[in-house]
N, C-alpha and C. Protein backbone atom coordinates (compact mmCIF):
# COMPACT_ATOMS: atom_id res chain seq x y z
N UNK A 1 -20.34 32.49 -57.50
CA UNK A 1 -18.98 32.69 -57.07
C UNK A 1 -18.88 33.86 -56.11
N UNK A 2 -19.79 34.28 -56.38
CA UNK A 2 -19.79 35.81 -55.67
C UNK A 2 -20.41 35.72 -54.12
N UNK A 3 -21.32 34.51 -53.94
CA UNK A 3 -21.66 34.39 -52.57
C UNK A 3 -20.60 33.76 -52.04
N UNK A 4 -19.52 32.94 -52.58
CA UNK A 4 -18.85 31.97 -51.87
C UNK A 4 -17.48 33.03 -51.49
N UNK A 5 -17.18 34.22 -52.18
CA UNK A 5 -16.33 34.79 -51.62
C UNK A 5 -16.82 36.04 -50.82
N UNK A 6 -18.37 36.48 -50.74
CA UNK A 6 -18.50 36.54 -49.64
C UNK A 6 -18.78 36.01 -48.54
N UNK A 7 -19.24 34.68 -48.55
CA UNK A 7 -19.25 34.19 -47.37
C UNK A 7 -17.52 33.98 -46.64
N UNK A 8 -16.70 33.85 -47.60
CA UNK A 8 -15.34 33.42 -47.02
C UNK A 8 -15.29 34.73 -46.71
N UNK A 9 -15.05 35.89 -47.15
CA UNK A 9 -14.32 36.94 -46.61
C UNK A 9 -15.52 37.48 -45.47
N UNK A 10 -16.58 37.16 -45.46
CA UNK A 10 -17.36 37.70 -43.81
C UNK A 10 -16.98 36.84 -42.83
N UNK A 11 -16.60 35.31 -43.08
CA UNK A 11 -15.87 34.31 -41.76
C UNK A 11 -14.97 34.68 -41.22
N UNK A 12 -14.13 35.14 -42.21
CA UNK A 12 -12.50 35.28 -41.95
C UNK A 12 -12.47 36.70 -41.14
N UNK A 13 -13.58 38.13 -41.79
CA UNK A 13 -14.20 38.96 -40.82
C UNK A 13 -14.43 38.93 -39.77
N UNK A 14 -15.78 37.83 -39.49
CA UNK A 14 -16.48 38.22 -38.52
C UNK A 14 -15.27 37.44 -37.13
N UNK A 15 -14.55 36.56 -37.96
CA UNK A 15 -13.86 35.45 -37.24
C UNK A 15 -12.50 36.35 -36.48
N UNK A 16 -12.05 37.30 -37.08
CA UNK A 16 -11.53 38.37 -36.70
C UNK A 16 -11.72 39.52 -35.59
N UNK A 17 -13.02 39.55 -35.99
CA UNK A 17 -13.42 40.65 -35.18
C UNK A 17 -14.21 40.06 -33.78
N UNK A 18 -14.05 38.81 -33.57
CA UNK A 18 -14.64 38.14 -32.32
C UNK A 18 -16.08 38.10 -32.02
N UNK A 19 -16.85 37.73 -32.90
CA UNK A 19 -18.53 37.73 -32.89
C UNK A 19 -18.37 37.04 -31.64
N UNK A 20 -18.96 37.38 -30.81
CA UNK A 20 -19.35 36.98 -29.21
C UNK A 20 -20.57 37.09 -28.91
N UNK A 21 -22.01 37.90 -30.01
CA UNK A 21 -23.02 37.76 -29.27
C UNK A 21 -24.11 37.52 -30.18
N UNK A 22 -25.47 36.55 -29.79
CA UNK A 22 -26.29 35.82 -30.67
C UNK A 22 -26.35 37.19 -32.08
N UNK A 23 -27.01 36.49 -33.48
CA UNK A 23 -27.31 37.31 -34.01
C UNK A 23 -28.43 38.25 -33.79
N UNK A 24 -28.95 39.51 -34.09
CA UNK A 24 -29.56 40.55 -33.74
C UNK A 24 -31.02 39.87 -33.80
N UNK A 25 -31.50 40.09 -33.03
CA UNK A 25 -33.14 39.20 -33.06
C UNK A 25 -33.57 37.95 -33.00
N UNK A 26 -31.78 37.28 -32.79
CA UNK A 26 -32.10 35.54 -32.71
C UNK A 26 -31.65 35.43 -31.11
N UNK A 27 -31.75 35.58 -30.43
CA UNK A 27 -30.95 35.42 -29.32
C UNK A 27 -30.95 33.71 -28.38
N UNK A 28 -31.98 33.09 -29.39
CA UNK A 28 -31.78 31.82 -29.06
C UNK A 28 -31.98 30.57 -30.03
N UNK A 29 -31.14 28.98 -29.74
CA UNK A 29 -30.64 28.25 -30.54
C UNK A 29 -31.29 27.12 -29.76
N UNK A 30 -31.79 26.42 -30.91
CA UNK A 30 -32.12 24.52 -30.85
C UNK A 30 -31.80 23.75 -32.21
N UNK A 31 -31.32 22.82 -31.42
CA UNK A 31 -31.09 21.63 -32.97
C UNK A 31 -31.89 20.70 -32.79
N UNK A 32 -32.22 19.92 -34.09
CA UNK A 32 -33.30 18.99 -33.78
C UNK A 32 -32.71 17.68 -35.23
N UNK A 33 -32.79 16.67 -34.86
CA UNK A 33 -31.97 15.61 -35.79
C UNK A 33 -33.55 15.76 -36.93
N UNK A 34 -32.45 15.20 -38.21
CA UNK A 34 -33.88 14.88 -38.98
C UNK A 34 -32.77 14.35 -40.03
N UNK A 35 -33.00 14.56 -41.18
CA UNK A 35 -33.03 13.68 -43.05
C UNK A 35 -32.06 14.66 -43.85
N UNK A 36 -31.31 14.39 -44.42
CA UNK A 36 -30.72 14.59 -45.47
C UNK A 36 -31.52 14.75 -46.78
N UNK A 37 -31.43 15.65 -47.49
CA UNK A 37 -31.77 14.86 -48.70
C UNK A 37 -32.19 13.57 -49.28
N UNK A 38 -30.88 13.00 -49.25
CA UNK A 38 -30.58 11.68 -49.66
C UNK A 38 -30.65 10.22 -48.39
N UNK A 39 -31.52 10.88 -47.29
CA UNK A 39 -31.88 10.22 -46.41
C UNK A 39 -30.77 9.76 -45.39
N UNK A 40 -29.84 10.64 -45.58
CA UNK A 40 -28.65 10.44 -44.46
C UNK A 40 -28.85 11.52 -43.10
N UNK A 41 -28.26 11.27 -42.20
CA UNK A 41 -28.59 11.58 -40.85
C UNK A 41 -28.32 13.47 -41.45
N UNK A 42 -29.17 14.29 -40.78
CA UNK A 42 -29.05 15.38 -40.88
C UNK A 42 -29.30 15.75 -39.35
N UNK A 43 -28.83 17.88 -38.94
CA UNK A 43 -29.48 18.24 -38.19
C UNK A 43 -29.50 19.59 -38.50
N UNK A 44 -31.14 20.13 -37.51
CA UNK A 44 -31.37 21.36 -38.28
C UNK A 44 -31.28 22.66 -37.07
N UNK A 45 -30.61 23.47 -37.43
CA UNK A 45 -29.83 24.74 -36.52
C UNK A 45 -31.14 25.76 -36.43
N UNK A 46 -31.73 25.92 -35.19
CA UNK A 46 -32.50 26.94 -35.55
C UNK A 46 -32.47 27.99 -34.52
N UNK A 47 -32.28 29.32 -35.42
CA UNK A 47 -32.54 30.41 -34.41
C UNK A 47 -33.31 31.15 -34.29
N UNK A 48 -33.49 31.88 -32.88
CA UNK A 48 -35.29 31.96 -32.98
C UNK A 48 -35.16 33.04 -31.48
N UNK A 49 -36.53 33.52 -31.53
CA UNK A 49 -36.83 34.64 -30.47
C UNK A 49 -36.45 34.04 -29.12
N UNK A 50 -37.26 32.56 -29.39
CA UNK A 50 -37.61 32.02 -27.85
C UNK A 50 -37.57 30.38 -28.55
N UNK A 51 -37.26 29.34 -27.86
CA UNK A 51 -37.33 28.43 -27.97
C UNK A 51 -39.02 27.75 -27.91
N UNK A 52 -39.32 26.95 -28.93
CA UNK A 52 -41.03 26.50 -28.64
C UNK A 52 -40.91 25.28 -27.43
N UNK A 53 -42.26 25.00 -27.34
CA UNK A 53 -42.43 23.87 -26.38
C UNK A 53 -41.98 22.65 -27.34
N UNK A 54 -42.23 22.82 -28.63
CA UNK A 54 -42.28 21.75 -29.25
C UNK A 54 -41.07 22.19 -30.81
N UNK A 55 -40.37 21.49 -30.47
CA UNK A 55 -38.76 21.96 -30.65
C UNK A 55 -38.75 21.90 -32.90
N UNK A 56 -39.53 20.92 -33.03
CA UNK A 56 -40.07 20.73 -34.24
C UNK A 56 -41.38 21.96 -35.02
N UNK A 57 -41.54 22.81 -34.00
CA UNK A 57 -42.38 23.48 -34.88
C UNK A 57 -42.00 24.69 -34.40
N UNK A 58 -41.01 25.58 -34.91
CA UNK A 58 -40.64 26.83 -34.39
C UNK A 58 -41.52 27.94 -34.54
N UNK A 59 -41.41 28.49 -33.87
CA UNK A 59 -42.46 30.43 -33.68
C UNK A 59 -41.76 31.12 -34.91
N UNK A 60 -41.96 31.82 -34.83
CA UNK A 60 -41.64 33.46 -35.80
C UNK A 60 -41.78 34.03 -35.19
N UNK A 61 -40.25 34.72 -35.84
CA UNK A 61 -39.76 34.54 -36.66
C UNK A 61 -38.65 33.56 -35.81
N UNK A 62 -37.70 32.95 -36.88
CA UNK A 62 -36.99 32.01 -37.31
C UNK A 62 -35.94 31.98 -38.22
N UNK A 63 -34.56 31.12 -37.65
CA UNK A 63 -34.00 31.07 -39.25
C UNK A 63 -33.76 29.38 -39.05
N UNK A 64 -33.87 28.63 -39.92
CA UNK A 64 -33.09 27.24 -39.82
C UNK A 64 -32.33 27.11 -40.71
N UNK A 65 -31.07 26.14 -40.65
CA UNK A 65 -30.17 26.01 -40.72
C UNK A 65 -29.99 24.19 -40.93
N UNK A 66 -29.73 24.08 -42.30
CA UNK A 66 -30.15 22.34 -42.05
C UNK A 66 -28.77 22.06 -42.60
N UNK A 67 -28.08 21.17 -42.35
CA UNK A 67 -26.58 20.68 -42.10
C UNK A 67 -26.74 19.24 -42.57
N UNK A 68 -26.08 18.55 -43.35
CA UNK A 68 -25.79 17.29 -43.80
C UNK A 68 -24.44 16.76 -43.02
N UNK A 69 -25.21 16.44 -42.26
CA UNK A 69 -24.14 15.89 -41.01
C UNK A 69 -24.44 15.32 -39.86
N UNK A 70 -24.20 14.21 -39.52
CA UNK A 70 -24.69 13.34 -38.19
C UNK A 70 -24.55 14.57 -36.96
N UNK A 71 -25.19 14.37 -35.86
CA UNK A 71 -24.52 15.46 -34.53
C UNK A 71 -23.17 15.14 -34.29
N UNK A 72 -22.79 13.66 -34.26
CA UNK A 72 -21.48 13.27 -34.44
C UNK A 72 -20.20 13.52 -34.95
N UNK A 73 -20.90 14.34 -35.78
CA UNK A 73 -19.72 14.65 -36.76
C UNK A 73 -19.26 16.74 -37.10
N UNK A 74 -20.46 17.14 -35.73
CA UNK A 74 -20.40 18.78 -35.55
C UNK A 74 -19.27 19.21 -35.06
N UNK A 75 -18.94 18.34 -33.62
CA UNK A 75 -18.13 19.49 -32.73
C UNK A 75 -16.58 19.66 -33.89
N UNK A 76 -16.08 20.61 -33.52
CA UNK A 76 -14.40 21.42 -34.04
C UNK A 76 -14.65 21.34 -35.87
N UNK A 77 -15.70 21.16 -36.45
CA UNK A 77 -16.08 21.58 -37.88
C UNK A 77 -16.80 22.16 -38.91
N UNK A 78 -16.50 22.84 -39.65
CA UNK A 78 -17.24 23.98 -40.72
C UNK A 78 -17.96 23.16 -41.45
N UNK A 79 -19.33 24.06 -41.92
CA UNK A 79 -20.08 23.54 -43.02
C UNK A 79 -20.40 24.74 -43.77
N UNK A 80 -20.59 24.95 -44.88
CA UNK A 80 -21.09 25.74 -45.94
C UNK A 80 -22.44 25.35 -47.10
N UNK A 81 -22.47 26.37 -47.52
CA UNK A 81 -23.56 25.69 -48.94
C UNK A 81 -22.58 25.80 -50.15
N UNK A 82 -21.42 26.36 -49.89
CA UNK A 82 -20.33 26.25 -51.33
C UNK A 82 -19.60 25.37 -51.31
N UNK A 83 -19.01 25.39 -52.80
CA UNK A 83 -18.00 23.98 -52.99
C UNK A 83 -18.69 22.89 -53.73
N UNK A 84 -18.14 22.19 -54.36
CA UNK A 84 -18.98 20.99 -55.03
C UNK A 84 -19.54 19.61 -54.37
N UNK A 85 -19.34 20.08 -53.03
CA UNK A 85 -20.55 19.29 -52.47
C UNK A 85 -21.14 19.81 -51.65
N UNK A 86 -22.04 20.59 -51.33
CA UNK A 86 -22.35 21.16 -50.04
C UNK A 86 -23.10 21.09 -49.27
N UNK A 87 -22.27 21.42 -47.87
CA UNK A 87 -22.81 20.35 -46.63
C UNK A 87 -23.73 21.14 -45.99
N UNK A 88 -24.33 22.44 -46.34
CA UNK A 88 -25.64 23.23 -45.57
C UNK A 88 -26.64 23.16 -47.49
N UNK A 89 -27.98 21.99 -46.93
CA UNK A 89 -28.85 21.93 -48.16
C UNK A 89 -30.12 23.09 -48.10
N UNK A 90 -30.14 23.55 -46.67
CA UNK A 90 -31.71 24.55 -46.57
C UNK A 90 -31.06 25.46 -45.59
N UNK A 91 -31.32 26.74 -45.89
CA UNK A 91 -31.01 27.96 -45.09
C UNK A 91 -32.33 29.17 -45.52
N UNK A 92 -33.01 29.19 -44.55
CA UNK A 92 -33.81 30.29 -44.69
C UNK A 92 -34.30 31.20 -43.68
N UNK A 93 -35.02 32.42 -44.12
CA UNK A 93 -35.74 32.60 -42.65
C UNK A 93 -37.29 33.00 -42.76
N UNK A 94 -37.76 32.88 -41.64
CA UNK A 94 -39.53 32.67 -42.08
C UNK A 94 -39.74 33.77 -40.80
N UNK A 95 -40.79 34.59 -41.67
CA UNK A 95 -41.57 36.03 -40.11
C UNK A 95 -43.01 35.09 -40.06
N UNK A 96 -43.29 34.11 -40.46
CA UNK A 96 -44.78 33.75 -40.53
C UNK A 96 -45.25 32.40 -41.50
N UNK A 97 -45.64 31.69 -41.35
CA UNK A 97 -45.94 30.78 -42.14
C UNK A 97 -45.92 31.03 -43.86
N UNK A 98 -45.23 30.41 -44.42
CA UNK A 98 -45.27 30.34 -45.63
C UNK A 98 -44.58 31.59 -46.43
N UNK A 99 -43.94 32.50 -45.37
CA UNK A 99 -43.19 33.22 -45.98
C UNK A 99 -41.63 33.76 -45.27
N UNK A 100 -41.31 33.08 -46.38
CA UNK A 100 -39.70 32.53 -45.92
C UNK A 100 -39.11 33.08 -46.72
N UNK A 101 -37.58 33.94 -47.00
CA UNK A 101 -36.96 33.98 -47.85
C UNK A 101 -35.45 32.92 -47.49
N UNK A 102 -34.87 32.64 -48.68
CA UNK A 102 -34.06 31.65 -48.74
C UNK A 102 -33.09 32.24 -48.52
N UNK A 103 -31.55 31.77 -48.40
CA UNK A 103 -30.06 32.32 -47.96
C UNK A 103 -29.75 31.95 -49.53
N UNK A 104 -28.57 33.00 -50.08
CA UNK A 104 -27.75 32.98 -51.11
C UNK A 104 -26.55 32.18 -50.43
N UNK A 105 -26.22 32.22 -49.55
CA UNK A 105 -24.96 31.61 -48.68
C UNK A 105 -24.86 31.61 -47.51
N UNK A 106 -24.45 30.56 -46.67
CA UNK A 106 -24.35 30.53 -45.17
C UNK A 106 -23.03 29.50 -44.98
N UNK A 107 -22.57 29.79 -44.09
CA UNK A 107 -21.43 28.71 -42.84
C UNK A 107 -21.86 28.63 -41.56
N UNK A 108 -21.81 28.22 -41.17
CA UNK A 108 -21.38 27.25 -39.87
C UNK A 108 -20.67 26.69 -39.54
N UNK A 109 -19.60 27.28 -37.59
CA UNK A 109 -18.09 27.31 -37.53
C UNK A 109 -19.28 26.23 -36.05
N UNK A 110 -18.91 25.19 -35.83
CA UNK A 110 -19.36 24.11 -34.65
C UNK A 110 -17.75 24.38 -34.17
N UNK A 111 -17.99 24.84 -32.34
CA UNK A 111 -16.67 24.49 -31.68
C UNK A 111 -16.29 23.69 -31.00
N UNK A 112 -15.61 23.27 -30.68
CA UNK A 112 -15.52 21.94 -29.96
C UNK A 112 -16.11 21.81 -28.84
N UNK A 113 -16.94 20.53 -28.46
CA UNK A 113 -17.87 20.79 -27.58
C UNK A 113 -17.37 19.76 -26.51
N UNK A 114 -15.94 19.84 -26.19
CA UNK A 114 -15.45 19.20 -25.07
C UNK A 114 -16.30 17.43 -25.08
N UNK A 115 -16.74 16.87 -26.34
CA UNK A 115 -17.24 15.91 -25.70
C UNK A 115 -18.65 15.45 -25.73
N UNK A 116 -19.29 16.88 -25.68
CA UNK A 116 -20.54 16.40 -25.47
C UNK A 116 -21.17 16.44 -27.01
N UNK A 117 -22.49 15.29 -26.68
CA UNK A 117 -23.53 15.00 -27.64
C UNK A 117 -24.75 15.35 -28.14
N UNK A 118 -24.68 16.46 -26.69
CA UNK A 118 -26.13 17.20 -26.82
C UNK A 118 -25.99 18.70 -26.83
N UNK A 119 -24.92 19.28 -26.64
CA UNK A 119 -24.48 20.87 -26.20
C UNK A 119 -23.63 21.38 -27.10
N UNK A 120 -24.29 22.35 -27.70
CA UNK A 120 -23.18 22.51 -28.79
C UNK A 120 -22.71 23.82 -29.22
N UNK A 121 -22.51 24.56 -29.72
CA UNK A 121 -22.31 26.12 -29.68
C UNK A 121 -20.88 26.52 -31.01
N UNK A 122 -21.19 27.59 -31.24
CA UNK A 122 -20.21 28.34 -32.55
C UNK A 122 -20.71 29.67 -32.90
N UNK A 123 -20.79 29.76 -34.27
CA UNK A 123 -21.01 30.95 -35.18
C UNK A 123 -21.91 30.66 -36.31
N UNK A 124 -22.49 31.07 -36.47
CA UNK A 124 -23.37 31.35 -37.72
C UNK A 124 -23.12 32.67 -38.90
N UNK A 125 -22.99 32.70 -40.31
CA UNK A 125 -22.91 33.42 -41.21
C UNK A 125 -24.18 33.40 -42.13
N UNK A 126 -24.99 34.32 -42.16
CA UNK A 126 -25.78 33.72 -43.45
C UNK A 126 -26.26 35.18 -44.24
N UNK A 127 -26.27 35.14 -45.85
CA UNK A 127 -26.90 35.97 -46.72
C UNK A 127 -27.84 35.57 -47.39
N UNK A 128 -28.90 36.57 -47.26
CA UNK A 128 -30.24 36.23 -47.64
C UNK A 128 -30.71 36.95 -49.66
N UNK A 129 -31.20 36.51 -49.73
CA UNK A 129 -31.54 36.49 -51.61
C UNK A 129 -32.49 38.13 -51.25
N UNK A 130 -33.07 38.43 -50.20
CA UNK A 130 -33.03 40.07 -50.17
C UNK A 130 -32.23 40.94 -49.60
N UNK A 131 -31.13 40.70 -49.93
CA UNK A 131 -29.35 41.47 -48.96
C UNK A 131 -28.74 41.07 -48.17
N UNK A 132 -30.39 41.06 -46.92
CA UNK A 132 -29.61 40.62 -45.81
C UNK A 132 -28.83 39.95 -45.59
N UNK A 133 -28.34 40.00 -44.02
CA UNK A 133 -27.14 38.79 -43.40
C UNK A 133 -27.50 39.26 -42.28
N UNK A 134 -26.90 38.07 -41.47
CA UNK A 134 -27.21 37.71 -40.00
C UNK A 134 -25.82 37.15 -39.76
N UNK A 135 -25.02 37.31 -38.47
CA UNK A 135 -23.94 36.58 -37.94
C UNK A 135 -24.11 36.69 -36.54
N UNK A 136 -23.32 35.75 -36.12
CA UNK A 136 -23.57 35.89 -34.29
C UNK A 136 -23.38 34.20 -34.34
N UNK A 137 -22.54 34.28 -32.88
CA UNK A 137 -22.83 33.15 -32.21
C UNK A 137 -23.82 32.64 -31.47
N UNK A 138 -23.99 31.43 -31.13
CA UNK A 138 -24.90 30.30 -31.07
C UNK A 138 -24.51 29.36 -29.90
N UNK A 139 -25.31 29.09 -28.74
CA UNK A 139 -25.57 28.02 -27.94
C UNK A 139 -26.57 27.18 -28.10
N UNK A 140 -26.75 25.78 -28.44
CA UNK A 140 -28.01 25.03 -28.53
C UNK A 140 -27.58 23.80 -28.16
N UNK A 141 -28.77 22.84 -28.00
CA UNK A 141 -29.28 21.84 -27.06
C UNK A 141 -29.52 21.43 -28.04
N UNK A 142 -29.35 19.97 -28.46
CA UNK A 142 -29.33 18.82 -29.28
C UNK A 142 -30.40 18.22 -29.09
N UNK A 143 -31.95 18.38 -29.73
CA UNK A 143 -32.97 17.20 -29.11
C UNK A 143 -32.86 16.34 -30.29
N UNK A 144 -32.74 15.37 -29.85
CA UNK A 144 -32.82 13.98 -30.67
C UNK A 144 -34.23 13.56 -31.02
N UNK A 145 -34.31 13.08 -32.10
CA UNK A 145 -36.20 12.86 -32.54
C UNK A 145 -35.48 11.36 -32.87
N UNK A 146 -36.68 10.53 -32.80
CA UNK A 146 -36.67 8.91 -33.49
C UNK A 146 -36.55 9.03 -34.73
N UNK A 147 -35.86 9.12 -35.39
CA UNK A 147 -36.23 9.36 -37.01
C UNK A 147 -35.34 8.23 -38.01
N UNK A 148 -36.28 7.62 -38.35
CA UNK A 148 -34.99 6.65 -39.36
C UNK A 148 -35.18 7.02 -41.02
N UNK A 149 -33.74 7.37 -41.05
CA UNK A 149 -33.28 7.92 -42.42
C UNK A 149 -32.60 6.49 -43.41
N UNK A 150 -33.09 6.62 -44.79
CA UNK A 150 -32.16 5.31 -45.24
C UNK A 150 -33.67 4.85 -45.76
């Protein structure tokens, strides 16, 4: 209960105070489609030093951001990991292979993206299970992978 009212009262914060610039050490964003859980269309938010050549295997450090939600269904809407269903299933961040710590809580504010299917941009919130938090807005490029979920 205690992450879900801080994550609400750092949105309503940071959402206040006009976050305008990437978070501190992420200064760049890619999405990449993939799986749900339950094999429904997902996509995964990742922020990162530098974008890789190969959009599926990010550098370090890293944070991803995996969203239960078609790309379709991003622009002008919030996702969280609170609430009794929640629509962010993996939030972590990794300095190096195999060592990742996980998020206690994260949101994601998607703004309306005039339209488009591949361009997308907002805010990011996230608290990590060792204190941290990270906020800052986000520009990223939608790569689509073949992936059949189901």
């Amino acid at each position: 209960m205690r992450a879900l009212a801080f994550v609400v009262g750092f949105t309503v914060i940071a959402g206040a105070c006009g976050v305008t610039d990437p978070p501190d050490g992420f200064p760049v964003a890619w999405m990449v489609t993939s799986c749900s859980p339950v094999d429904g269309p997902a996509v995964d938010l990742y922020l990162g030093e530098v974008e890789p050549t190969d959009v599926s295997q990010p550098t370090f450090p890293h944070i991803r951001i995996s969203v239960d939600a078609g790309a379709e269904e991003l622009a002008g809407n919030s996702f969280s990991t609170q609430g009794v269903a929640p629509q962010i299933f993996v939030t972590q961040t990794c300095t190096d292979e195999g060592e990742c710590v996980s998020a206690t809580g994260a949101a994601v504010e998607f703004e309306n993206n005039a339209g488009s299917t591949i361009e997308y941009s907002g805010t990011v919130y996230v608290t990590f299970s060792d204190g941290s938090s990270v906020r800052g807005r986000f520009e990223a490029y939608l790569h689509a992978s073949l992936i059949l979920c189901g």
